[in-house]
C-alpha atoms as a PDB file:
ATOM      1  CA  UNK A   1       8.272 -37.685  65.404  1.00  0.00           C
ATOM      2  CA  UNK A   2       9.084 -34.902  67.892  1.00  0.00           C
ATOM      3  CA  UNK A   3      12.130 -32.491  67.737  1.00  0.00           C
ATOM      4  CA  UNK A   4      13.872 -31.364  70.752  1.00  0.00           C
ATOM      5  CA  UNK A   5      13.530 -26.957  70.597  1.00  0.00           C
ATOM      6  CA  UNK A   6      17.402 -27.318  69.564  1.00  0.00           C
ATOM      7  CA  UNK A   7      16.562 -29.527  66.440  1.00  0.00           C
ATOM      8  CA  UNK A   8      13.411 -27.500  65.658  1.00  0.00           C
ATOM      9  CA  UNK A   9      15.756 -24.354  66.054  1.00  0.00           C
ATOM     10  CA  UNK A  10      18.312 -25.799  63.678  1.00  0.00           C
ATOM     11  CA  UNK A  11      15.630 -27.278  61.279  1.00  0.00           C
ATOM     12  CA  UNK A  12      13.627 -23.396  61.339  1.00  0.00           C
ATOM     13  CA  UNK A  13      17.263 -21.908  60.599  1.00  0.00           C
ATOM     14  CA  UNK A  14      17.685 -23.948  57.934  1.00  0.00           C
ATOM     15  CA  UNK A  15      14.465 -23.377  56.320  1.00  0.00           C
ATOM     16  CA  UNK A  16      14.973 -19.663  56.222  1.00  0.00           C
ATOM     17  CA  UNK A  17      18.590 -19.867  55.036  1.00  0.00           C
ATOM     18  CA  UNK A  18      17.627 -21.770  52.239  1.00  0.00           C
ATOM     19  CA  UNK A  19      14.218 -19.296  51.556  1.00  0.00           C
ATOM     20  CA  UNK A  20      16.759 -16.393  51.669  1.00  0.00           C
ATOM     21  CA  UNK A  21      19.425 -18.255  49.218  1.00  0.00           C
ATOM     22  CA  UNK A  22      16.139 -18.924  46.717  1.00  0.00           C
ATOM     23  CA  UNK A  23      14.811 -15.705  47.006  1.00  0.00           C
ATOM     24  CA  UNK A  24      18.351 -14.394  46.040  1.00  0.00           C
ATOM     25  CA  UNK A  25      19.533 -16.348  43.204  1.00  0.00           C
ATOM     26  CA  UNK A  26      15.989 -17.449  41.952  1.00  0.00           C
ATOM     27  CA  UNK A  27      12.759 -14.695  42.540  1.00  0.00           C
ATOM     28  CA  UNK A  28      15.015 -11.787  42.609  1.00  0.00           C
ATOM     29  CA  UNK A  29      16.373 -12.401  39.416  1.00  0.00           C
ATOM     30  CA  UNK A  30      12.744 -13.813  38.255  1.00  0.00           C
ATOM     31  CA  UNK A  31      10.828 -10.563  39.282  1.00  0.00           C
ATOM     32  CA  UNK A  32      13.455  -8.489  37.798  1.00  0.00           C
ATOM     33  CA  UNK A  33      12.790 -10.006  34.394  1.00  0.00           C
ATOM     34  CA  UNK A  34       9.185  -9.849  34.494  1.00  0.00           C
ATOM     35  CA  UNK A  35       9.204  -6.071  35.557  1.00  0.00           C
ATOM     36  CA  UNK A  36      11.564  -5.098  32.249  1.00  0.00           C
ATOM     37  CA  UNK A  37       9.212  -6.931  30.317  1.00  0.00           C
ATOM     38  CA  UNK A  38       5.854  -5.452  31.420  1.00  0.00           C
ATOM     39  CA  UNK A  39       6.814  -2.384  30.043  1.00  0.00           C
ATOM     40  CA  UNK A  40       6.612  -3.784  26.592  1.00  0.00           C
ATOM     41  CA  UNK A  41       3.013  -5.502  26.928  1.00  0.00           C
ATOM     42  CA  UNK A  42       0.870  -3.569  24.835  1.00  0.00           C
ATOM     43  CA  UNK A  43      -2.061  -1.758  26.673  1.00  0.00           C
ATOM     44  CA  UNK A  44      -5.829  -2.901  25.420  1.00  0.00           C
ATOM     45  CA  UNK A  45      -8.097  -0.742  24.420  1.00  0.00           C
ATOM     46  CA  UNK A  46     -11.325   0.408  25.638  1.00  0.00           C
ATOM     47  CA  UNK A  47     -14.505  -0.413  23.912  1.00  0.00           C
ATOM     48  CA  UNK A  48     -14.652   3.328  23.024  1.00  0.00           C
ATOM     49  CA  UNK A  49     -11.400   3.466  21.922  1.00  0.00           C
ATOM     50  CA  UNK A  50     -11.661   0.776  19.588  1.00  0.00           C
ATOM     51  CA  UNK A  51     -15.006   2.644  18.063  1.00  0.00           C
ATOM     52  CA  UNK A  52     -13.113   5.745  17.559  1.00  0.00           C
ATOM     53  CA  UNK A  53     -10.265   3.992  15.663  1.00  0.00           C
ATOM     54  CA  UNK A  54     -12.944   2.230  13.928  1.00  0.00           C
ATOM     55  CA  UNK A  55     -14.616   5.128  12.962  1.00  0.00           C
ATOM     56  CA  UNK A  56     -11.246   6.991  11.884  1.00  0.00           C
ATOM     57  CA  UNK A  57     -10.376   3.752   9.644  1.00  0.00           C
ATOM     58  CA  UNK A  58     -14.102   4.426   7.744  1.00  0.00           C
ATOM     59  CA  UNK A  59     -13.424   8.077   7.287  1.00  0.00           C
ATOM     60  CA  UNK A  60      -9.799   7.476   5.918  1.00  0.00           C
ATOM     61  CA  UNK A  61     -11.504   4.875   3.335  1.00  0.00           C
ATOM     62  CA  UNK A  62     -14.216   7.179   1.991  1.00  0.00           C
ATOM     63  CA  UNK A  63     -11.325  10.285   1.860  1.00  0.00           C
ATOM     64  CA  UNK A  64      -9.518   7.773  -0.238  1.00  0.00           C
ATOM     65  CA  UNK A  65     -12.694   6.629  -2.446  1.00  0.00           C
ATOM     66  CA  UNK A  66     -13.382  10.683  -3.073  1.00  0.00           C
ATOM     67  CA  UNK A  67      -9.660  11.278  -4.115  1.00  0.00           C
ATOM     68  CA  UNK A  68      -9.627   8.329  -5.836  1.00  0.00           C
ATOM     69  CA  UNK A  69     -13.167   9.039  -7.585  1.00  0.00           C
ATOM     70  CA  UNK A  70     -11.607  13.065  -8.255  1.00  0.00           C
ATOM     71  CA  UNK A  71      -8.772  11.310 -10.098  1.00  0.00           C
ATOM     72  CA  UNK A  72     -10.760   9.159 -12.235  1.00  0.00           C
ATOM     73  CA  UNK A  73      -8.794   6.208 -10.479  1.00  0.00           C
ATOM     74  CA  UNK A  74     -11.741   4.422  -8.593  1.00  0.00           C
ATOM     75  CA  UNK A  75     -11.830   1.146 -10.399  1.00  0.00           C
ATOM     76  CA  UNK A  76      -8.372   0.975  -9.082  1.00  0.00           C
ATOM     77  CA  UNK A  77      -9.391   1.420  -5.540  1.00  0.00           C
ATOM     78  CA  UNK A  78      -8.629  -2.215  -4.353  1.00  0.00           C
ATOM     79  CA  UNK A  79      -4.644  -1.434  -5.674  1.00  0.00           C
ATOM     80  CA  UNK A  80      -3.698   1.129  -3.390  1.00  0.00           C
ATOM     81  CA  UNK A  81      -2.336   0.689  -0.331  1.00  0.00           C
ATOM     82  CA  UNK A  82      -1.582   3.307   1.901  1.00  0.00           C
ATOM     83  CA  UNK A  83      -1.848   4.480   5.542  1.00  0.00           C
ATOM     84  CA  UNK A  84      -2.619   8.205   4.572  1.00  0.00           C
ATOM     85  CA  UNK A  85      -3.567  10.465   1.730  1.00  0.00           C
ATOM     86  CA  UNK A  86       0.018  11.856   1.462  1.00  0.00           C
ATOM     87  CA  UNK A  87       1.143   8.383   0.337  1.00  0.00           C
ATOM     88  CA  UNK A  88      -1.698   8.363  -2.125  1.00  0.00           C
ATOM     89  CA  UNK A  89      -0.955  11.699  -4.248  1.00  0.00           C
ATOM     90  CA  UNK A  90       2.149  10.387  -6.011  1.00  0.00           C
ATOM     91  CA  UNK A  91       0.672   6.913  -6.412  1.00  0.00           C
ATOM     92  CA  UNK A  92      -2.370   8.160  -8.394  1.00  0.00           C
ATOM     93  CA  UNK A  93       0.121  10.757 -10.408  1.00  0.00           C
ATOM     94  CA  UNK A  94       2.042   7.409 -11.268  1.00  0.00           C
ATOM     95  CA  UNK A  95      -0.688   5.681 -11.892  1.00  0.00           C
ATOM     96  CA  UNK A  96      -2.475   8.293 -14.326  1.00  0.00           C
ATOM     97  CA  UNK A  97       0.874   8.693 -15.582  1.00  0.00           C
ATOM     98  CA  UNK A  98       0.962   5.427 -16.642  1.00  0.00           C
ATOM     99  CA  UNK A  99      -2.598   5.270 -17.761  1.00  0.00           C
ATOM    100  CA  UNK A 100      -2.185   7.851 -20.532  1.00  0.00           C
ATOM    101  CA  UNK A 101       1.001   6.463 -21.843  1.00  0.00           C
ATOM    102  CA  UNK A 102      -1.078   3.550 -22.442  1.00  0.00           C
ATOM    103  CA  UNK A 103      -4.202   5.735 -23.622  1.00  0.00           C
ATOM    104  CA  UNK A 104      -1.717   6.753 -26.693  1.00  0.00           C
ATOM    105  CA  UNK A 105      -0.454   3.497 -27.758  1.00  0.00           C
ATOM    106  CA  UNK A 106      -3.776   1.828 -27.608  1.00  0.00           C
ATOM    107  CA  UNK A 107      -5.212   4.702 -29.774  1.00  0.00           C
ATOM    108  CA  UNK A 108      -6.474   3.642 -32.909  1.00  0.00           C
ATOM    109  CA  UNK A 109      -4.202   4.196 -35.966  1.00  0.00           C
ATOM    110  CA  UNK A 110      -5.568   3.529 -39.509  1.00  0.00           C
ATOM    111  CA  UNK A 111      -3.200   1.847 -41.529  1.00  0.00           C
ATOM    112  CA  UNK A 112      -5.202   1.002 -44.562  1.00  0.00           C
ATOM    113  CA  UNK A 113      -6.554   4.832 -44.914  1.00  0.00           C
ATOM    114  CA  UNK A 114      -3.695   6.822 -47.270  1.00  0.00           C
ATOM    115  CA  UNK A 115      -3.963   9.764 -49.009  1.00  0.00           C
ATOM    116  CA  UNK A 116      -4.937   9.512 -52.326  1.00  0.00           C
ATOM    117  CA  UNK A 117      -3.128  12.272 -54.752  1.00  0.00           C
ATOM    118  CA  UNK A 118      -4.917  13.818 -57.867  1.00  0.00           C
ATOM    119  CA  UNK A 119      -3.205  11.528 -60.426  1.00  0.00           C
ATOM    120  CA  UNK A 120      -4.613   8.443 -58.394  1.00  0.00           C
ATOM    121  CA  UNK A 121      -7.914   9.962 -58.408  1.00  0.00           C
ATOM    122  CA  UNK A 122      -7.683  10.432 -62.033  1.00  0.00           C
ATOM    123  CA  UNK A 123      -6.465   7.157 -62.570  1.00  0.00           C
ATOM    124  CA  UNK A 124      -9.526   5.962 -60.688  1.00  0.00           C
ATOM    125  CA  UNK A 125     -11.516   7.563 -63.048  1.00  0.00           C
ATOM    126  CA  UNK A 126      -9.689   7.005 -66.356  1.00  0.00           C
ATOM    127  CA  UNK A 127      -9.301  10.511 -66.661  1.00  0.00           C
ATOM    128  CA  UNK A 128      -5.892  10.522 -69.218  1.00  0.00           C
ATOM    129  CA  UNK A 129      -5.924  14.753 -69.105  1.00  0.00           C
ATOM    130  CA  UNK A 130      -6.394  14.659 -65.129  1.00  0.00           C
ATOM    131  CA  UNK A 131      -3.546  12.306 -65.309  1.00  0.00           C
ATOM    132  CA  UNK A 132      -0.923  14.301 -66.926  1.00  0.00           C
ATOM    133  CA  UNK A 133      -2.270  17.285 -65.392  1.00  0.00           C
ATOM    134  CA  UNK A 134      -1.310  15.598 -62.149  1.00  0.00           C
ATOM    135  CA  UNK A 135       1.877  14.778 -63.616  1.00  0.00           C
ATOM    136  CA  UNK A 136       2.665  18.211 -65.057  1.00  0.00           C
ATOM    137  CA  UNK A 137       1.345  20.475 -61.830  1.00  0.00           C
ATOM    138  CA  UNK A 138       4.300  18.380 -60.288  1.00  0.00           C
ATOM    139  CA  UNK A 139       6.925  19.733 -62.727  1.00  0.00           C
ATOM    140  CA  UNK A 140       5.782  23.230 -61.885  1.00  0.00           C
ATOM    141  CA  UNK A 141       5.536  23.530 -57.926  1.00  0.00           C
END
């Protein structure tokens, strides 16, 4: 089917109306968007970059494993969590903190080891004159 120039005209007018109205209301709007959100995509990292931060990660472990083995604290290496050694000093003073409270009620108290005076001794022995001696040095001190 052939159009006269007039209907191709017409049809060609059309066409570009109704390109313009789309690009308007549709890519403009579309293209905006996508540019305010490019600026938050995150940038990736070079293969050297990625060593370096690699590398910077095992230093900051065996800092932490040297502080933590200067404290005393190493067994408790796989309970602290932090992103630098400032966060780590008053964890480990909690922690030792904590540790010696614990140090001094775990101690080891005798309670079946009492003084024994002179008159028990004495009595232990069936010593009578140790006994009252016991009783009398008493009276006098």
């Amino acid at each position: 089917m052939e159009f006269t120039e007039e209907q191709q005209a017409h049809i060609d007018q059309m066409l570009a109306d109704s390109k313009s109205t789309w690009e308007t209301e549709v890519l403009t709007p579309l293209m905006t968007e996508r540019n305010d959100l490019l600026q938050f995509k995150q940038v990736e990292k070079s293969d050297s970059e990625k060593a370096l931060e690699q590398r910077e990660q095992e230093l900051f472990m065996k800092e932490l494993a040297i502080e933590l083995k200067v404290s005393g604290l190493e067994d408790f290496a796989d309970f602290f969590n932090v992103a630098n050694l400032d966060e780590l000093k008053p964890k480990i003073e909690a922690l030792t903190t904590i540790l010696e409270a614990r140090k001094v009620t775990n101690a080891y108290v005798p309670n079946e080891h009492k003084q024994t005076s002179t008159y028990d001794q004495a009595a232990a022995k069936n010593d009578v004159t140790g006994m009252i001696g016991a009783k009398l040095s008493k009276l006098f001190n």
